[in-house]
PDB file of N, CA and C in Angstrom:
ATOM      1  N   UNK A   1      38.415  -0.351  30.402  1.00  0.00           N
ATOM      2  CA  UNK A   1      37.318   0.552  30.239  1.00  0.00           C
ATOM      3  C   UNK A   1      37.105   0.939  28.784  1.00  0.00           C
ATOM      4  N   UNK A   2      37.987   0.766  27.748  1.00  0.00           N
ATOM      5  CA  UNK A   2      38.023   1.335  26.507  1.00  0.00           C
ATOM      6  C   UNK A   2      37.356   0.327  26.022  1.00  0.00           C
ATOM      7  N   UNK A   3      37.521  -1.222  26.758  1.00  0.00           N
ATOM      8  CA  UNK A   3      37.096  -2.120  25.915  1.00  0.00           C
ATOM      9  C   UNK A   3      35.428  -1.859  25.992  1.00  0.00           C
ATOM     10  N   UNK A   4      34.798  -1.295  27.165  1.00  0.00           N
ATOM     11  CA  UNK A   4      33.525  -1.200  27.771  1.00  0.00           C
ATOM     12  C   UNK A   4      33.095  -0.464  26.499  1.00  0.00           C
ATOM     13  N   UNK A   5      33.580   0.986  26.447  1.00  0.00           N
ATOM     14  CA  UNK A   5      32.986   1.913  25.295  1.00  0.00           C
ATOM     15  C   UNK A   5      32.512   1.447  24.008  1.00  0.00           C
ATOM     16  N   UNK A   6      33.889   0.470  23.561  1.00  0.00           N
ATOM     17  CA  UNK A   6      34.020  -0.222  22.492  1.00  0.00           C
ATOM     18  C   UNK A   6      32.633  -1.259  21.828  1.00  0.00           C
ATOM     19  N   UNK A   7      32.263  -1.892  23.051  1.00  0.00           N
ATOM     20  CA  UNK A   7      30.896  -2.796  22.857  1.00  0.00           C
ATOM     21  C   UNK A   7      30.156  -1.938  22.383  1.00  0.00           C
ATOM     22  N   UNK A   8      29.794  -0.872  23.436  1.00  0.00           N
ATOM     23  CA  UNK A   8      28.948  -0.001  23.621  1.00  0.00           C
ATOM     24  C   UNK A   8      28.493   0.821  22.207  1.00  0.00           C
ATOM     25  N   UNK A   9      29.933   1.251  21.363  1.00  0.00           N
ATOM     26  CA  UNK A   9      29.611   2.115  20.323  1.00  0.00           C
ATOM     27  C   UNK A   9      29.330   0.923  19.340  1.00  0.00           C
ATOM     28  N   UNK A  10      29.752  -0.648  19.433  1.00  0.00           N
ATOM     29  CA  UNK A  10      29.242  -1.936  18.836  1.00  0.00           C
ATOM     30  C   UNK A  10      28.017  -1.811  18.654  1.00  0.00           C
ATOM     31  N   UNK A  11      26.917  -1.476  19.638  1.00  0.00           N
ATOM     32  CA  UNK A  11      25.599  -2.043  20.108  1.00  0.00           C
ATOM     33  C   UNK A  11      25.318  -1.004  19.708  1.00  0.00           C
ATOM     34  N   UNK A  12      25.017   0.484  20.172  1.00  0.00           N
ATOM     35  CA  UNK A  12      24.190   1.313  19.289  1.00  0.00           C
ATOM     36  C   UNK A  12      24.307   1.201  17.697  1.00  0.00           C
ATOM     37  N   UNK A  13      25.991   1.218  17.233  1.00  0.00           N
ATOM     38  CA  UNK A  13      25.595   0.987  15.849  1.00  0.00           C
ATOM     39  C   UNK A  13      24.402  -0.332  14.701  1.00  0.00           C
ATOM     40  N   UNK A  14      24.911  -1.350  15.880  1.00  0.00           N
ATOM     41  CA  UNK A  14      24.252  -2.790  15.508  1.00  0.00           C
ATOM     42  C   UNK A  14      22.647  -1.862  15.837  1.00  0.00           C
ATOM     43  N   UNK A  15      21.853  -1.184  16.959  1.00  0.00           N
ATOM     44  CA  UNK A  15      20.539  -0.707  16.629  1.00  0.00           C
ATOM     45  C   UNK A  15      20.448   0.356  15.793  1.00  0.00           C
ATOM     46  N   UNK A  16      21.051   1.094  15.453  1.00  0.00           N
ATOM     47  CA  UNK A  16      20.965   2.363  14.371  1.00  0.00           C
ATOM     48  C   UNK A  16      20.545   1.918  13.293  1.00  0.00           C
ATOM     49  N   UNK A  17      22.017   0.477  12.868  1.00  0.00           N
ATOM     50  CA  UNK A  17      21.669  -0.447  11.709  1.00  0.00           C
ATOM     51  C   UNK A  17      20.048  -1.212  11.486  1.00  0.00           C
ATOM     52  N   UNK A  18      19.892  -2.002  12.466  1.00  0.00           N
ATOM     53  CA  UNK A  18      18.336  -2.423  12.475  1.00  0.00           C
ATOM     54  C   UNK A  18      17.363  -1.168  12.564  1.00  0.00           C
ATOM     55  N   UNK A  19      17.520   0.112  13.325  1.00  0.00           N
ATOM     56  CA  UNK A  19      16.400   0.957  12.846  1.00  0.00           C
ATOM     57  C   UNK A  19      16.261   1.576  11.488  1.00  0.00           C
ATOM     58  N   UNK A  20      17.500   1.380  10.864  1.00  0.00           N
ATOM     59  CA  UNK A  20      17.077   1.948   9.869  1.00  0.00           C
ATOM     60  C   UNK A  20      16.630   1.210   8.930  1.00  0.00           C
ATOM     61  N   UNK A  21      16.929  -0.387   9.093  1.00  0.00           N
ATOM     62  CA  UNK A  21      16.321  -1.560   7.845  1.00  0.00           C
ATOM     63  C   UNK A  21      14.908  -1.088   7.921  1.00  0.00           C
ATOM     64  N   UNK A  22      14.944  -1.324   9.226  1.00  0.00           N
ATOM     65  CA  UNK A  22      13.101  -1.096   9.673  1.00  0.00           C
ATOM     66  C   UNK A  22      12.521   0.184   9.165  1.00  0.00           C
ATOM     67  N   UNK A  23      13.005   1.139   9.039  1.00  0.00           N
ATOM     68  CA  UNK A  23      12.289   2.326   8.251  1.00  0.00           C
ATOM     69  C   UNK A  23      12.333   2.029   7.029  1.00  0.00           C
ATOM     70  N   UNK A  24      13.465   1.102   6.348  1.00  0.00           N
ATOM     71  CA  UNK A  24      13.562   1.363   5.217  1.00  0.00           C
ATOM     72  C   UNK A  24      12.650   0.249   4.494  1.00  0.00           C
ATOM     73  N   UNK A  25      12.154  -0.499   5.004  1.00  0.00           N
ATOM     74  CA  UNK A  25      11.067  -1.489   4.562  1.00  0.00           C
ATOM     75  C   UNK A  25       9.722  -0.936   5.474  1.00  0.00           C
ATOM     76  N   UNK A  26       9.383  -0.085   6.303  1.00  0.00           N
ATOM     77  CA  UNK A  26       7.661   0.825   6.469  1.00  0.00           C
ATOM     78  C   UNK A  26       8.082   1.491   5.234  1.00  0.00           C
ATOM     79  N   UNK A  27       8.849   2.274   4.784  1.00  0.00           N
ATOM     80  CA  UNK A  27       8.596   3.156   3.429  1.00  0.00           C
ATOM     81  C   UNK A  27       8.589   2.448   2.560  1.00  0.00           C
ATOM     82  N   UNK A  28       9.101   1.018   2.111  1.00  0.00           N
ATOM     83  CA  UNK A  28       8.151   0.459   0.956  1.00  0.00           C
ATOM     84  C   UNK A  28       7.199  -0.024   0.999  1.00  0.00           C
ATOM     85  N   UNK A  29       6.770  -0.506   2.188  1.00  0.00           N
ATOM     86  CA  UNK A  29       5.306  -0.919   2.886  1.00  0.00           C
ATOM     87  C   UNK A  29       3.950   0.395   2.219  1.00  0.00           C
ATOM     88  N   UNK A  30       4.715   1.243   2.685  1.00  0.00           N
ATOM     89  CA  UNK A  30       4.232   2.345   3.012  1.00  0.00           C
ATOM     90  C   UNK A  30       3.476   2.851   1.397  1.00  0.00           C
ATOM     91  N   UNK A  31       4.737   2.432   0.341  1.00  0.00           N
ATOM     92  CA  UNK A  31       4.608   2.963  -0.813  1.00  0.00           C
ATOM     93  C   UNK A  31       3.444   2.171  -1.450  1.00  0.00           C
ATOM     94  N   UNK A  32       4.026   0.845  -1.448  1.00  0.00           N
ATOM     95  CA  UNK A  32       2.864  -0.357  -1.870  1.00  0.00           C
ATOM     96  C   UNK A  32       1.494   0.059  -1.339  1.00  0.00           C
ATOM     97  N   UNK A  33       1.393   0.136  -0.410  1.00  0.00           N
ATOM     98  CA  UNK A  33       0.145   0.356   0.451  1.00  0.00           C
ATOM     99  C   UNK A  33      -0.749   1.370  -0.036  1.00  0.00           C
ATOM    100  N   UNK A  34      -0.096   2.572  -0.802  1.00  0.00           N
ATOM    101  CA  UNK A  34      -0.353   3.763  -1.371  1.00  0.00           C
ATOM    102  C   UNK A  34      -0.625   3.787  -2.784  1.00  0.00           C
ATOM    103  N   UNK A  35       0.223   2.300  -2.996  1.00  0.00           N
ATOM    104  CA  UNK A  35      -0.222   2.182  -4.826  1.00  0.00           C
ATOM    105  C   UNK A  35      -1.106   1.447  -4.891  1.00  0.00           C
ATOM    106  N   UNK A  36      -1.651   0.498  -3.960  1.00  0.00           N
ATOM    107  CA  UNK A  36      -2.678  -0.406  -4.004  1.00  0.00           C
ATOM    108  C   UNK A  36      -4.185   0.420  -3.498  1.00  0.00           C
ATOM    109  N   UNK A  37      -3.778   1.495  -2.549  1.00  0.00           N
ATOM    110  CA  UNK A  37      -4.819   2.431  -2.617  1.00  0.00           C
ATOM    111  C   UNK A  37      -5.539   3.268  -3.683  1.00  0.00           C
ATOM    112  N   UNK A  38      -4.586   3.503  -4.456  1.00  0.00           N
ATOM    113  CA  UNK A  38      -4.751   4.422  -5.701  1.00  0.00           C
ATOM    114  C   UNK A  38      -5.437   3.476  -6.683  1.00  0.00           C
ATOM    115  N   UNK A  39      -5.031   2.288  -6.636  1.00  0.00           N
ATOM    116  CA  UNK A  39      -5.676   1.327  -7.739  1.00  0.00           C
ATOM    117  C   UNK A  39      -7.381   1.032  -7.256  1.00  0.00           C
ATOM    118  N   UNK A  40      -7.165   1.080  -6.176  1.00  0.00           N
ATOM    119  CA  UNK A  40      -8.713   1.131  -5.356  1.00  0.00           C
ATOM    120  C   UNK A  40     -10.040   2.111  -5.457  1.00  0.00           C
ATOM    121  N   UNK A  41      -8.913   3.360  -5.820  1.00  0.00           N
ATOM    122  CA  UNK A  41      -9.898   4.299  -6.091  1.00  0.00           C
ATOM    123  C   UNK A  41     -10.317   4.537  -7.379  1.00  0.00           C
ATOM    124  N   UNK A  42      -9.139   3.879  -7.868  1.00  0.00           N
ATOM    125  CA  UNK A  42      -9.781   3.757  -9.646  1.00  0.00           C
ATOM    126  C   UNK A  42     -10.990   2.909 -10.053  1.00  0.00           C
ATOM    127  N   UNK A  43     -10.783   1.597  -8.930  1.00  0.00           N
ATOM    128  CA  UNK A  43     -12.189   0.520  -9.263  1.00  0.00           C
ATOM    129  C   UNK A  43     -13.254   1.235  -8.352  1.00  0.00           C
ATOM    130  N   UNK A  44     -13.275   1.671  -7.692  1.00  0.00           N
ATOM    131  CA  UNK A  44     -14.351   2.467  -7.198  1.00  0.00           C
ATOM    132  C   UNK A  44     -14.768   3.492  -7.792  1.00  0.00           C
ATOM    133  N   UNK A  45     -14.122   4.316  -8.248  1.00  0.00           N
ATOM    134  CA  UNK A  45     -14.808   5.241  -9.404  1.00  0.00           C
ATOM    135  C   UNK A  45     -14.821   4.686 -10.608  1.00  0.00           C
ATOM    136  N   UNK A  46     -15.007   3.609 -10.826  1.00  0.00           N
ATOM    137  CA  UNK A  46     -15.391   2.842 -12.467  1.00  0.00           C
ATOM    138  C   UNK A  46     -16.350   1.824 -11.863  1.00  0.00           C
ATOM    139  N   UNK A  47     -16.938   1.331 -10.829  1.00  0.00           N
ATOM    140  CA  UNK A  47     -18.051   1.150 -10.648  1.00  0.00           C
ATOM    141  C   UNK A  47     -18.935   1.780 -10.257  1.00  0.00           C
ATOM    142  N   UNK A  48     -18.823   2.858  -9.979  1.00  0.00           N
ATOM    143  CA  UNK A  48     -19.512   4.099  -9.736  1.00  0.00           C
ATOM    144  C   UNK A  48     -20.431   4.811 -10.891  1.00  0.00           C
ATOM    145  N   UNK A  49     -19.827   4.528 -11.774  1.00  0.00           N
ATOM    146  CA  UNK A  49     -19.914   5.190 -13.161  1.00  0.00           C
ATOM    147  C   UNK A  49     -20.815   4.062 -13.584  1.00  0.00           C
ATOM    148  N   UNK A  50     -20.433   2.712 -13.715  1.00  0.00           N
ATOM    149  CA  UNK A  50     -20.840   1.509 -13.869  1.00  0.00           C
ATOM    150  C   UNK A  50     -22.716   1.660 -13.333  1.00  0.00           C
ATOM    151  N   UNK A  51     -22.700   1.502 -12.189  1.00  0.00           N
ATOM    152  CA  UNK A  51     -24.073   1.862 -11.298  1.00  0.00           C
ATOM    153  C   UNK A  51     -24.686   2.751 -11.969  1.00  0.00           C
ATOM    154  N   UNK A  52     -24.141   3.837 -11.808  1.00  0.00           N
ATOM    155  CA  UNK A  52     -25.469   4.683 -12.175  1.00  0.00           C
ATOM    156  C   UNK A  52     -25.645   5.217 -13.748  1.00  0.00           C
ATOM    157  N   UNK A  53     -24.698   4.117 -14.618  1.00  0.00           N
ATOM    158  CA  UNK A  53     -25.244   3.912 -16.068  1.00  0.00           C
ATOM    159  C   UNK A  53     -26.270   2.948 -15.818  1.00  0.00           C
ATOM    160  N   UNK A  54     -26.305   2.193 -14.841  1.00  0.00           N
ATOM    161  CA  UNK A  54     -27.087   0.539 -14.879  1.00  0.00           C
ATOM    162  C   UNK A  54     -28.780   1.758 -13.971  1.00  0.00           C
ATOM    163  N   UNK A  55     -28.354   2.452 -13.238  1.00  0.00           N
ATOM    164  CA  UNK A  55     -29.498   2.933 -12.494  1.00  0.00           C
ATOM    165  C   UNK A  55     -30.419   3.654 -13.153  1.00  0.00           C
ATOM    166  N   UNK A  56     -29.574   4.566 -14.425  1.00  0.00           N
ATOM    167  CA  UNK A  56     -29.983   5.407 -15.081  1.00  0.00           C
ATOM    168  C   UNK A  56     -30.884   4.510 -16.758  1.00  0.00           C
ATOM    169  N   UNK A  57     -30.270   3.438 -16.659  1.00  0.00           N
ATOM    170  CA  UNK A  57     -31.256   2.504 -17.475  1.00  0.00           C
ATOM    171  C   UNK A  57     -32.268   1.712 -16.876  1.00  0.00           C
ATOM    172  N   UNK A  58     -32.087   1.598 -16.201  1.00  0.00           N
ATOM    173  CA  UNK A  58     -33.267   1.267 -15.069  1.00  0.00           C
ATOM    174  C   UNK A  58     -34.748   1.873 -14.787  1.00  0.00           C
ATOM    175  N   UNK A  59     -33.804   3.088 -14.853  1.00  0.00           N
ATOM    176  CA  UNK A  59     -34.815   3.900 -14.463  1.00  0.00           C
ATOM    177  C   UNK A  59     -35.613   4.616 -16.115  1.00  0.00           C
ATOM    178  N   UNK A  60     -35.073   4.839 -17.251  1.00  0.00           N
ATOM    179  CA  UNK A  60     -35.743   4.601 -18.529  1.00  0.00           C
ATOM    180  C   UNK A  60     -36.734   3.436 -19.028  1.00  0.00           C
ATOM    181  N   UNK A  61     -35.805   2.191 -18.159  1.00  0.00           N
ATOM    182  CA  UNK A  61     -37.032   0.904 -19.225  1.00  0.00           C
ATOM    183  C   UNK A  61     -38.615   1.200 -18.051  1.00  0.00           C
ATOM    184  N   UNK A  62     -37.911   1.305 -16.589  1.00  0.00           N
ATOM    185  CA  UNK A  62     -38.916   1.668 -15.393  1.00  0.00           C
ATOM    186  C   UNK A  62     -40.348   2.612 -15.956  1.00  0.00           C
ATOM    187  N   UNK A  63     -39.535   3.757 -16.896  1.00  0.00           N
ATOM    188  CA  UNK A  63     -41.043   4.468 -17.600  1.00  0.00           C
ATOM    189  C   UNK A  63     -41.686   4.320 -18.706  1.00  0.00           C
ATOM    190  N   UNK A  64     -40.838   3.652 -19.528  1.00  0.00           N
ATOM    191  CA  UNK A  64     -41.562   2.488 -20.408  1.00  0.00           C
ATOM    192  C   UNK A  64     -42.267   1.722 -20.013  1.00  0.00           C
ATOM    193  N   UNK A  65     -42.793   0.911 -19.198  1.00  0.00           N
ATOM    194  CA  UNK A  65     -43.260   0.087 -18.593  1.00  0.00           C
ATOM    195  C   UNK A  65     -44.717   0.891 -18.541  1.00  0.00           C
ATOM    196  N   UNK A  66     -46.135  -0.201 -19.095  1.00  0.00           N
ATOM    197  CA  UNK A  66     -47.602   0.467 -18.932  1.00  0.00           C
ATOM    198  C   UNK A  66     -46.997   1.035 -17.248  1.00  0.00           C
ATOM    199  N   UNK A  67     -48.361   1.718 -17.320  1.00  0.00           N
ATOM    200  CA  UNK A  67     -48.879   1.959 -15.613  1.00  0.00           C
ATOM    201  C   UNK A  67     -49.303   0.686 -15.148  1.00  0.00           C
ATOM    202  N   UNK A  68     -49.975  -0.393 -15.613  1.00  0.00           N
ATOM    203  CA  UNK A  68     -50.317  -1.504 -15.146  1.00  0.00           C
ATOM    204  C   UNK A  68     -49.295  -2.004 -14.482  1.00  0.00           C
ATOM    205  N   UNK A  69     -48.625  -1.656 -14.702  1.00  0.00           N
ATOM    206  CA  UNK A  69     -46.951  -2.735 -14.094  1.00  0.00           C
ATOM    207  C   UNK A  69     -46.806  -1.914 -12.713  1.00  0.00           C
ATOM    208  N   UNK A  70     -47.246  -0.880 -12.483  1.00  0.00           N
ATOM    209  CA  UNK A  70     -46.938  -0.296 -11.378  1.00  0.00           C
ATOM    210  C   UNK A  70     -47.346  -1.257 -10.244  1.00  0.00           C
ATOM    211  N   UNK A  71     -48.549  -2.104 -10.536  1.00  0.00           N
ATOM    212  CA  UNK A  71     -49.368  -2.587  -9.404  1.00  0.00           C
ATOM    213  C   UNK A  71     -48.497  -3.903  -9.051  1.00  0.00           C
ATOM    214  N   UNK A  72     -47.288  -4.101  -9.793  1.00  0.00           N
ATOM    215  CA  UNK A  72     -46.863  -5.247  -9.274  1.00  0.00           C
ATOM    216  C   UNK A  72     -46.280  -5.337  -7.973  1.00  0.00           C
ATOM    217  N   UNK A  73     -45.991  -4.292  -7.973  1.00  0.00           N
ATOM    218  CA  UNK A  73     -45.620  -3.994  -6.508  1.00  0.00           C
ATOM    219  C   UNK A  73     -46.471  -4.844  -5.080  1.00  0.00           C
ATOM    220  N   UNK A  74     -47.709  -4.884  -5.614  1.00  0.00           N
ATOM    221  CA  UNK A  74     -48.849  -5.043  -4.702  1.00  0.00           C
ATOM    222  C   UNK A  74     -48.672  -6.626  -4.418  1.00  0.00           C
ATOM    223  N   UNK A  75     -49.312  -6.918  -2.920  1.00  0.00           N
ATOM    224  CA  UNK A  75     -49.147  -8.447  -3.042  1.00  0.00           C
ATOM    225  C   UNK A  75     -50.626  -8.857  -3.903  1.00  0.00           C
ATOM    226  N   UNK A  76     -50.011 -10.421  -4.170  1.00  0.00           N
ATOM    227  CA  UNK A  76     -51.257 -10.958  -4.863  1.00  0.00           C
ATOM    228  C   UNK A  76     -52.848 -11.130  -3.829  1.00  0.00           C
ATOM    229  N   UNK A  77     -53.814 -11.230  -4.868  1.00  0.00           N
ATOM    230  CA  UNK A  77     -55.362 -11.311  -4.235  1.00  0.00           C
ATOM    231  C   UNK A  77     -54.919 -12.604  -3.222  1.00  0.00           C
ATOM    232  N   UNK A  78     -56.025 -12.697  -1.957  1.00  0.00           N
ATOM    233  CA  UNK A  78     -56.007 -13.453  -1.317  1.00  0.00           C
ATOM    234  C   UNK A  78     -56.085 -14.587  -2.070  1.00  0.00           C
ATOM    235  N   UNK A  79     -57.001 -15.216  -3.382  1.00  0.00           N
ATOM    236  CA  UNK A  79     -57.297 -16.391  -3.935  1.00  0.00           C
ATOM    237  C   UNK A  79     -56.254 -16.795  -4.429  1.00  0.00           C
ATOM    238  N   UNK A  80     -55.232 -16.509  -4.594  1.00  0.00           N
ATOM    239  CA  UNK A  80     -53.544 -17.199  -5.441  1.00  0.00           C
ATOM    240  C   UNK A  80     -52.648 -18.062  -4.274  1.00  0.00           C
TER     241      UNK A  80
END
């Protein structure tokens, strides 16, 4: 019967051991996952910035532009 216990305290330790590899690689998962997020939000707020320098020139050459240019919008005369 001692030998029974014996497995026994074998086998939980052998899963204690594997649960804890396993936590201990989700927390670098975990970490990576968190630094690759952070790098994400950096390119997203630097194209952000990006855009609406590009929108905000856009929208300057847009009122430069005669009023004539407004009509381009329009489709062409039936004769084209």
């Amino acid at each position: 019967m001692s030998d029974d216990s014996g497995d026994k305290a074998e086998l939980l330790q052998a899963q204690l051991i594997e649960l804890q590899t396993q936590v201990a690689f989700q927390e670098e998962t975990i970490s990576e996952l968190n630094e690759a997020l952070g790098l994400q939000q950096l390119d997203i707020a630097a194209l952000k910035r990006q855009w609406e320098v590009m929108r905000d020139r856009y929208r300057e050459l847009q009122a430069q532009l005669p009023d004539s240019q407004d009509d381009a919008d329009e489709p062409p005369p039936p004769h084209y």
